[in-house]
PDB file of N, CA and C in Angstrom:
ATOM      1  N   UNK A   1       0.830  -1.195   0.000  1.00  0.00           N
ATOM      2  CA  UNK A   1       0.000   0.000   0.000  1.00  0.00           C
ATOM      3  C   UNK A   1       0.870   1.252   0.000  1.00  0.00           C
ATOM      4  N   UNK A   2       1.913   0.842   0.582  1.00  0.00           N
ATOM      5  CA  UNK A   2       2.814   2.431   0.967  1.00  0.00           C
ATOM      6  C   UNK A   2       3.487   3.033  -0.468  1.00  0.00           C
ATOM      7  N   UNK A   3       4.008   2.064  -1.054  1.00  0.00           N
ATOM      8  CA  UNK A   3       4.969   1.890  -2.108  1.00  0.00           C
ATOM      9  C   UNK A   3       3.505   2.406  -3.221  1.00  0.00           C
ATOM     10  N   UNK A   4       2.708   2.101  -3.453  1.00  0.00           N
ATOM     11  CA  UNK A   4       1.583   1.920  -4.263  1.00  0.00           C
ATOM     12  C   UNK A   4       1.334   3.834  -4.073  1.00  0.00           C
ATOM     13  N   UNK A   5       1.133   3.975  -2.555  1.00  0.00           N
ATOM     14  CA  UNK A   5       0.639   5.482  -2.666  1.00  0.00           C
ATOM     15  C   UNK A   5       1.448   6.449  -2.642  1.00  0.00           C
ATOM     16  N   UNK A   6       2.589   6.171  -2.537  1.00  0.00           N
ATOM     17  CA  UNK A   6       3.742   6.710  -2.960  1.00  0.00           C
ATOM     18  C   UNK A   6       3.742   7.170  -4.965  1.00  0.00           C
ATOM     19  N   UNK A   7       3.645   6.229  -4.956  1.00  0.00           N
ATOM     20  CA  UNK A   7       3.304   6.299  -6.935  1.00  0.00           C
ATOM     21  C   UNK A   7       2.411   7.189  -7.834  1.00  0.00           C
ATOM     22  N   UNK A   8       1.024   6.806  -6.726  1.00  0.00           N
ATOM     23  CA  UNK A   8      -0.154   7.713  -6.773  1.00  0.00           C
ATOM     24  C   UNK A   8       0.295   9.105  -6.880  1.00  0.00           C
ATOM     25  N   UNK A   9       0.675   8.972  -5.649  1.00  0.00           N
ATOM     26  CA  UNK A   9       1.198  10.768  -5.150  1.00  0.00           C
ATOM     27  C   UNK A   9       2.608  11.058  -6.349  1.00  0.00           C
ATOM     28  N   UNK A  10       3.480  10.673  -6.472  1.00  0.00           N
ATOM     29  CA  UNK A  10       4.188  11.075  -7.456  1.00  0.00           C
ATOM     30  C   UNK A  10       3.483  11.677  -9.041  1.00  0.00           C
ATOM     31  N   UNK A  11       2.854  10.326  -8.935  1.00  0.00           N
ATOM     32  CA  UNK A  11       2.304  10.540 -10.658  1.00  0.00           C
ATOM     33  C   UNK A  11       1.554  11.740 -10.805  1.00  0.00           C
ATOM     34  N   UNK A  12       0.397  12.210  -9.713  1.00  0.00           N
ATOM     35  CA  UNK A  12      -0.514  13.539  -9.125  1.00  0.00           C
ATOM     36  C   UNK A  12       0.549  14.504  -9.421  1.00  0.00           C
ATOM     37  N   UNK A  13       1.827  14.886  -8.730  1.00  0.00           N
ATOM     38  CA  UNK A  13       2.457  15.680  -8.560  1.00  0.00           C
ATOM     39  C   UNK A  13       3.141  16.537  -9.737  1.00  0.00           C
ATOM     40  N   UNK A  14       3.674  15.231 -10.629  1.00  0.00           N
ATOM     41  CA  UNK A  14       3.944  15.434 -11.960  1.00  0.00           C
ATOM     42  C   UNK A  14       3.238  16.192 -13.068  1.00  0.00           C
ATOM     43  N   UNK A  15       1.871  15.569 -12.769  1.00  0.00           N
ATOM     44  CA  UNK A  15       0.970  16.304 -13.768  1.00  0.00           C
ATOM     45  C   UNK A  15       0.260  17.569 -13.288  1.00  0.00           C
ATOM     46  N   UNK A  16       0.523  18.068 -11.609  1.00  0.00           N
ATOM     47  CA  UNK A  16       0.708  19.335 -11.401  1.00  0.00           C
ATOM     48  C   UNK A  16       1.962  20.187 -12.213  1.00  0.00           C
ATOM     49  N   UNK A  17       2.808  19.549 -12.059  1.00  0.00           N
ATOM     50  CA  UNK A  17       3.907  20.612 -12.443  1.00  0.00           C
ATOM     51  C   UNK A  17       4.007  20.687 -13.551  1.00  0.00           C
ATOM     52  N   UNK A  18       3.286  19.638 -14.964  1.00  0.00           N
ATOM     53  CA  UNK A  18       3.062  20.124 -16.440  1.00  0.00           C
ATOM     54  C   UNK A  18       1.972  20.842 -17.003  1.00  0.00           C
ATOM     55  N   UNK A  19       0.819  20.976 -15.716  1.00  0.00           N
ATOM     56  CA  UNK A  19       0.062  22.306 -15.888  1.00  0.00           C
ATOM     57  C   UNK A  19       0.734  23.502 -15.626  1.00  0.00           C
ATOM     58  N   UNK A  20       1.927  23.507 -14.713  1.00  0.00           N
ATOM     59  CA  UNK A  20       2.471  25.013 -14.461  1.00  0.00           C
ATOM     60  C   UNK A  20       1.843  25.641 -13.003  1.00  0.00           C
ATOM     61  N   UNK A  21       1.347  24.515 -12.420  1.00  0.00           N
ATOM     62  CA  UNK A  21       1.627  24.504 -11.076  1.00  0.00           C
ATOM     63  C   UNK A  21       2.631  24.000  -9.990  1.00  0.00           C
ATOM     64  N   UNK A  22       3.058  24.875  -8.965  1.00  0.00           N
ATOM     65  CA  UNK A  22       3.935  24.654  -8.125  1.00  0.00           C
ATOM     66  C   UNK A  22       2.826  23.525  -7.091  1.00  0.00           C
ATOM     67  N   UNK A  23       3.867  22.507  -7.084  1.00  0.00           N
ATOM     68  CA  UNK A  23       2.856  21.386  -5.926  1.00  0.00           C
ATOM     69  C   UNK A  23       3.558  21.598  -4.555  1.00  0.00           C
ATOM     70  N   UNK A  24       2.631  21.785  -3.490  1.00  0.00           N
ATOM     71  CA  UNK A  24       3.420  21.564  -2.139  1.00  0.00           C
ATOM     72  C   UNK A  24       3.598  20.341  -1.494  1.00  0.00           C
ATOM     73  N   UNK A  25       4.235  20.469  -0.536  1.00  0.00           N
ATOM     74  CA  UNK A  25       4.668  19.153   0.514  1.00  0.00           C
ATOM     75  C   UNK A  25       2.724  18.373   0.753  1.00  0.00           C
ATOM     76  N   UNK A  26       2.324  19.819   0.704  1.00  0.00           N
ATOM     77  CA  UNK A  26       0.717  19.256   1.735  1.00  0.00           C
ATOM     78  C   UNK A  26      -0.192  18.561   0.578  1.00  0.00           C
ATOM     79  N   UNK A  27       0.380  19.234  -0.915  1.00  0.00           N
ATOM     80  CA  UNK A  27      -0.380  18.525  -2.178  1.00  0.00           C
ATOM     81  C   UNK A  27       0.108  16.788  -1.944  1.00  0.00           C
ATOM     82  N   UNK A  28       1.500  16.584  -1.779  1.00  0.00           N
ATOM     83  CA  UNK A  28       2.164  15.576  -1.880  1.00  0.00           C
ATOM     84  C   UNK A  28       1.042  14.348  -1.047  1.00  0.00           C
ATOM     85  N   UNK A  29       1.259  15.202   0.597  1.00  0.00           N
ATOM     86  CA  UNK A  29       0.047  14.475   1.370  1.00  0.00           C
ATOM     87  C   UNK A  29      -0.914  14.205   1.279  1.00  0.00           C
ATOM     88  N   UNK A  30      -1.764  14.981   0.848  1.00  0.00           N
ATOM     89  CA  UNK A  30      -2.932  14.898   0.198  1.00  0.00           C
ATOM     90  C   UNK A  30      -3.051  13.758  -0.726  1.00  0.00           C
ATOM     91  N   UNK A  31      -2.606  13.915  -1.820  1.00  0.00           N
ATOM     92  CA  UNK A  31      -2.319  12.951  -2.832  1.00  0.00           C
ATOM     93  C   UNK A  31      -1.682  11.141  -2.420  1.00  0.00           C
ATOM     94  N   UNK A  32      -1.034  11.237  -1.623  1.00  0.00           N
ATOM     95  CA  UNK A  32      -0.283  10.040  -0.949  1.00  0.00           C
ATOM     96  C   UNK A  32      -1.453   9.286   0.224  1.00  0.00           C
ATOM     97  N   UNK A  33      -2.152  10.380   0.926  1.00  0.00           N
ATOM     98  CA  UNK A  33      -3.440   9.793   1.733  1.00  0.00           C
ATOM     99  C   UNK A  33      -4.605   9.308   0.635  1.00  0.00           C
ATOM    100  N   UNK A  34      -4.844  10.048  -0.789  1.00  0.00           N
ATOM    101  CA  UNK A  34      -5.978   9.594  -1.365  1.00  0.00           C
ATOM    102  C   UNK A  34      -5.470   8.148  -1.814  1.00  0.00           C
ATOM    103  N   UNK A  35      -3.966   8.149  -2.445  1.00  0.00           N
ATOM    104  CA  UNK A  35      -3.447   6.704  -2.707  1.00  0.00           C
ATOM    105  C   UNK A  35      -3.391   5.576  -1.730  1.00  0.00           C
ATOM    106  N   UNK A  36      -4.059   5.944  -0.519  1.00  0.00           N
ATOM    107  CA  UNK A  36      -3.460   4.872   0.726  1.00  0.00           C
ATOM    108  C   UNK A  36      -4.901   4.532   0.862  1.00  0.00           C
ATOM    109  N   UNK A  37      -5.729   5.080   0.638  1.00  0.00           N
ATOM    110  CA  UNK A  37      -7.282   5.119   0.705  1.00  0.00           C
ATOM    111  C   UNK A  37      -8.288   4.088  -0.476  1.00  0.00           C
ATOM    112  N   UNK A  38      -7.620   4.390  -1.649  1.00  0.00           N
ATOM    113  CA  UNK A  38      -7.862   3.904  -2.762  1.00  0.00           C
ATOM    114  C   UNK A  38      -7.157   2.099  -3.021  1.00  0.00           C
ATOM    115  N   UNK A  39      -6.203   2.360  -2.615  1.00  0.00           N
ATOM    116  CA  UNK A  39      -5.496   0.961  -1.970  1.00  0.00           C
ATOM    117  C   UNK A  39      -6.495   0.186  -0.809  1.00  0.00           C
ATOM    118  N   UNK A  40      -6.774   0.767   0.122  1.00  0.00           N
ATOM    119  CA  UNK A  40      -7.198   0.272   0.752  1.00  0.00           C
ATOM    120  C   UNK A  40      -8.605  -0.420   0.738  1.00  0.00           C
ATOM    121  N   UNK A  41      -9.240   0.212  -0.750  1.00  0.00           N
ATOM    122  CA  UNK A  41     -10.694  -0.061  -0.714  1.00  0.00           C
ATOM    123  C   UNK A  41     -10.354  -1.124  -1.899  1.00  0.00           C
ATOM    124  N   UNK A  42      -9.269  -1.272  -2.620  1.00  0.00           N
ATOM    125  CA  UNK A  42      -9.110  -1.952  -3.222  1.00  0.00           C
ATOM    126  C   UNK A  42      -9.144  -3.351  -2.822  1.00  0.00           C
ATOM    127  N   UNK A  43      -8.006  -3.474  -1.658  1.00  0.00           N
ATOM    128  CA  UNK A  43      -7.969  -4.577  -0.702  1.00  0.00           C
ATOM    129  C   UNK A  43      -8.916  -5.457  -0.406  1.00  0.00           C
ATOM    130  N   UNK A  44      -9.845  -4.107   0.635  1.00  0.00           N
ATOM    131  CA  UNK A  44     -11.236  -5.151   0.911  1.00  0.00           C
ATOM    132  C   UNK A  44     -11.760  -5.703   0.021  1.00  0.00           C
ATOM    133  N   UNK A  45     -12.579  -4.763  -1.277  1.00  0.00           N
ATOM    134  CA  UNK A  45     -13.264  -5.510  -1.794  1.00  0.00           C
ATOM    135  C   UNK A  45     -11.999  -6.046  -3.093  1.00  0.00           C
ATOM    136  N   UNK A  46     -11.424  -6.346  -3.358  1.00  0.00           N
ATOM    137  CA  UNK A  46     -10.710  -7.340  -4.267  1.00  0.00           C
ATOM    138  C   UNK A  46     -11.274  -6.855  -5.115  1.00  0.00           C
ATOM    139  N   UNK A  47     -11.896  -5.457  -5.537  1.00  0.00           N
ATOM    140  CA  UNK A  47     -12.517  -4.821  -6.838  1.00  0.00           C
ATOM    141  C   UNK A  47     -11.972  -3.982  -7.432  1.00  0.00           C
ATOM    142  N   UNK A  48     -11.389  -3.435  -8.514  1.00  0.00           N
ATOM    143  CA  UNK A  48     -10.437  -2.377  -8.501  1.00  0.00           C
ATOM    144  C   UNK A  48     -11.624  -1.135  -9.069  1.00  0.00           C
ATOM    145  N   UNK A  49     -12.888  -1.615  -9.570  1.00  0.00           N
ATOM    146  CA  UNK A  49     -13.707  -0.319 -10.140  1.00  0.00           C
ATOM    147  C   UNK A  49     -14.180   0.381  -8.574  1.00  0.00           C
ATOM    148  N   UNK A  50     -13.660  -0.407  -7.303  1.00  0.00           N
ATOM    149  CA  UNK A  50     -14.277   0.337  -5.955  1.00  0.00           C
ATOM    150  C   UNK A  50     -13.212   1.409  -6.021  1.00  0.00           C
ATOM    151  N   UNK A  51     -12.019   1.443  -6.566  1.00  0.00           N
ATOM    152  CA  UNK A  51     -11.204   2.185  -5.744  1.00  0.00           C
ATOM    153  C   UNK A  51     -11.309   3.428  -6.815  1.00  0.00           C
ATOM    154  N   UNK A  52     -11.749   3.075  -8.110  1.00  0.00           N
ATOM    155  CA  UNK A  52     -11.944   3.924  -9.455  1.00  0.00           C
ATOM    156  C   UNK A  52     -12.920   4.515  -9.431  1.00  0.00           C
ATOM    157  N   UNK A  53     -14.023   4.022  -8.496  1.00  0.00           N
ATOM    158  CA  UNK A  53     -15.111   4.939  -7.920  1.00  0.00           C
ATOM    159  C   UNK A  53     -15.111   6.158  -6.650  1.00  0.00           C
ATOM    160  N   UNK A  54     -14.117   5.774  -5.820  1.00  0.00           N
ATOM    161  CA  UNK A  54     -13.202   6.291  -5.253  1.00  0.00           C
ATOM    162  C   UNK A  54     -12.757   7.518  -5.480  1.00  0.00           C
ATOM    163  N   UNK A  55     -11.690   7.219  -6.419  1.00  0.00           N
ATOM    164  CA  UNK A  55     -11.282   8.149  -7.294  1.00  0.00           C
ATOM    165  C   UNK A  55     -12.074   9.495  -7.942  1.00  0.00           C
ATOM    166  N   UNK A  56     -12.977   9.228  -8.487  1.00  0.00           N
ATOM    167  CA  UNK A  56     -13.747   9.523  -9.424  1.00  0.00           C
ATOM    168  C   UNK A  56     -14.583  10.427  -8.801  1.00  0.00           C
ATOM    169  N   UNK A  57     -14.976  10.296  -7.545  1.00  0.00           N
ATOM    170  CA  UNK A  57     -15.715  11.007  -6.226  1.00  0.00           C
ATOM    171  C   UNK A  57     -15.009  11.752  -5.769  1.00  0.00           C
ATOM    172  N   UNK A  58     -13.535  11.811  -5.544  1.00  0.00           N
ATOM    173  CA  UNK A  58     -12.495  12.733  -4.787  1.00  0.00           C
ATOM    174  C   UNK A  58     -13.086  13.860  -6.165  1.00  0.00           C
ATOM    175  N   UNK A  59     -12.617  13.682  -7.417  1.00  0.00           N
ATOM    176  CA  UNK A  59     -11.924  14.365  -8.782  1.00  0.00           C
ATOM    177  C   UNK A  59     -13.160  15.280  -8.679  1.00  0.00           C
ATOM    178  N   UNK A  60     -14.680  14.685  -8.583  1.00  0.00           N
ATOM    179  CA  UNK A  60     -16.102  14.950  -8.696  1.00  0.00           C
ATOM    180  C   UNK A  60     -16.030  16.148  -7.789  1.00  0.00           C
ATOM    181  N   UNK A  61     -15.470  16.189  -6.122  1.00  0.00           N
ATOM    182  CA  UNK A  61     -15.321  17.100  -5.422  1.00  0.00           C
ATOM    183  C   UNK A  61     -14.866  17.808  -5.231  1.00  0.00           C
ATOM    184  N   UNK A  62     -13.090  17.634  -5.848  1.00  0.00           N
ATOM    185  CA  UNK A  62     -12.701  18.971  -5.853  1.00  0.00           C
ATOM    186  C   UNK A  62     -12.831  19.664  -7.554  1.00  0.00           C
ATOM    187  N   UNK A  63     -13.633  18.961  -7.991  1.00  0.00           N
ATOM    188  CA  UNK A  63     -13.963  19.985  -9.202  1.00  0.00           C
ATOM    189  C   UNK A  63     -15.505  21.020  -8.510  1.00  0.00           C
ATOM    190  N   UNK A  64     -16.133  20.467  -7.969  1.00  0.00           N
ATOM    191  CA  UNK A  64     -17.074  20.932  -7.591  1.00  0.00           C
ATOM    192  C   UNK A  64     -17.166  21.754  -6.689  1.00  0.00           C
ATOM    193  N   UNK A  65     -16.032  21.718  -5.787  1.00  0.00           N
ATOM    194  CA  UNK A  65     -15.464  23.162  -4.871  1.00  0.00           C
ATOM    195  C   UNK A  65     -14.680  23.869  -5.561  1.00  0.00           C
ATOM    196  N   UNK A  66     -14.223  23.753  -6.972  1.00  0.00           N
ATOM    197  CA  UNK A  66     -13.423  25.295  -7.307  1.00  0.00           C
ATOM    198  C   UNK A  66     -14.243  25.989  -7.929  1.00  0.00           C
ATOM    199  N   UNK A  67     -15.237  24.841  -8.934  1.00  0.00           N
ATOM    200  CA  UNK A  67     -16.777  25.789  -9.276  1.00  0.00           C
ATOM    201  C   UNK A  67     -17.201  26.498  -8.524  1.00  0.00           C
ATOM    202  N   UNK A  68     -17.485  26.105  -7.203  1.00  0.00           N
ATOM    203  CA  UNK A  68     -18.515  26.677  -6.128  1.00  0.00           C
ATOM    204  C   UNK A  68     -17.566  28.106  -5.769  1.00  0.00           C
ATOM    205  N   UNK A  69     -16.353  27.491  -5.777  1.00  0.00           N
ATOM    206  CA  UNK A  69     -15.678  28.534  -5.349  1.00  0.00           C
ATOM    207  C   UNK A  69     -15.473  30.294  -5.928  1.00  0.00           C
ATOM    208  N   UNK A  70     -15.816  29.408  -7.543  1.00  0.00           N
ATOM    209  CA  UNK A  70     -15.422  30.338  -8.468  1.00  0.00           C
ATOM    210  C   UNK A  70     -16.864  31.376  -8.546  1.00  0.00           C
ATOM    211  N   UNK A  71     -17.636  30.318  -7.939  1.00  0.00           N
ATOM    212  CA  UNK A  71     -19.354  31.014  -8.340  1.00  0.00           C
ATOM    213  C   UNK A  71     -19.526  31.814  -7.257  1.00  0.00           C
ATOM    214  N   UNK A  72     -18.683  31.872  -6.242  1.00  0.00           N
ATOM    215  CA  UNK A  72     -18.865  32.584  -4.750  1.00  0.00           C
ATOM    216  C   UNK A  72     -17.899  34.091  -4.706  1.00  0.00           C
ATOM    217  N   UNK A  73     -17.484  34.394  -5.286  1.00  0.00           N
ATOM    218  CA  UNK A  73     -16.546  35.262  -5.934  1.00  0.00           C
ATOM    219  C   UNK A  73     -17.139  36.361  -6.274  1.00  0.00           C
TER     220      UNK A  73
END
């Protein structure tokens, strides 16, 4: 799991910094806890579309708080 969200969080980080964003230590965390999470739901259910649903719900939310964010402005 560690090694796994380690990867997660790298790969996240990367494709911050080819948008031309600076990633922080706390993005890193962030990113490395959603990979330890996603692993983990993987585990239980031995399903990998649980952890892609997972996924897909984080992406769903923080798209939906920069909208909100942007609409609050």
């Amino acid at each position: 799991m560690l090694i796994s969200a380690v990867i997660f969080a790298m790969f996240h980080i990367n494709s911050l910094k080819q948008s031309g964003f600076m990633p922080e230590i706390s993005n890193l965390l962030i990113y490395f806890i959603l990979g330890m999470g996603c692993a983990y739901v993987y585990l239980r259910t031995n399903n990998i579309v649980s952890a892609i649903v997972l996924h897909m719900f984080w992406n769903v939310s923080i798209v939906g708080g920069i909208i909100s964010g942007i609409a609050h402005r």
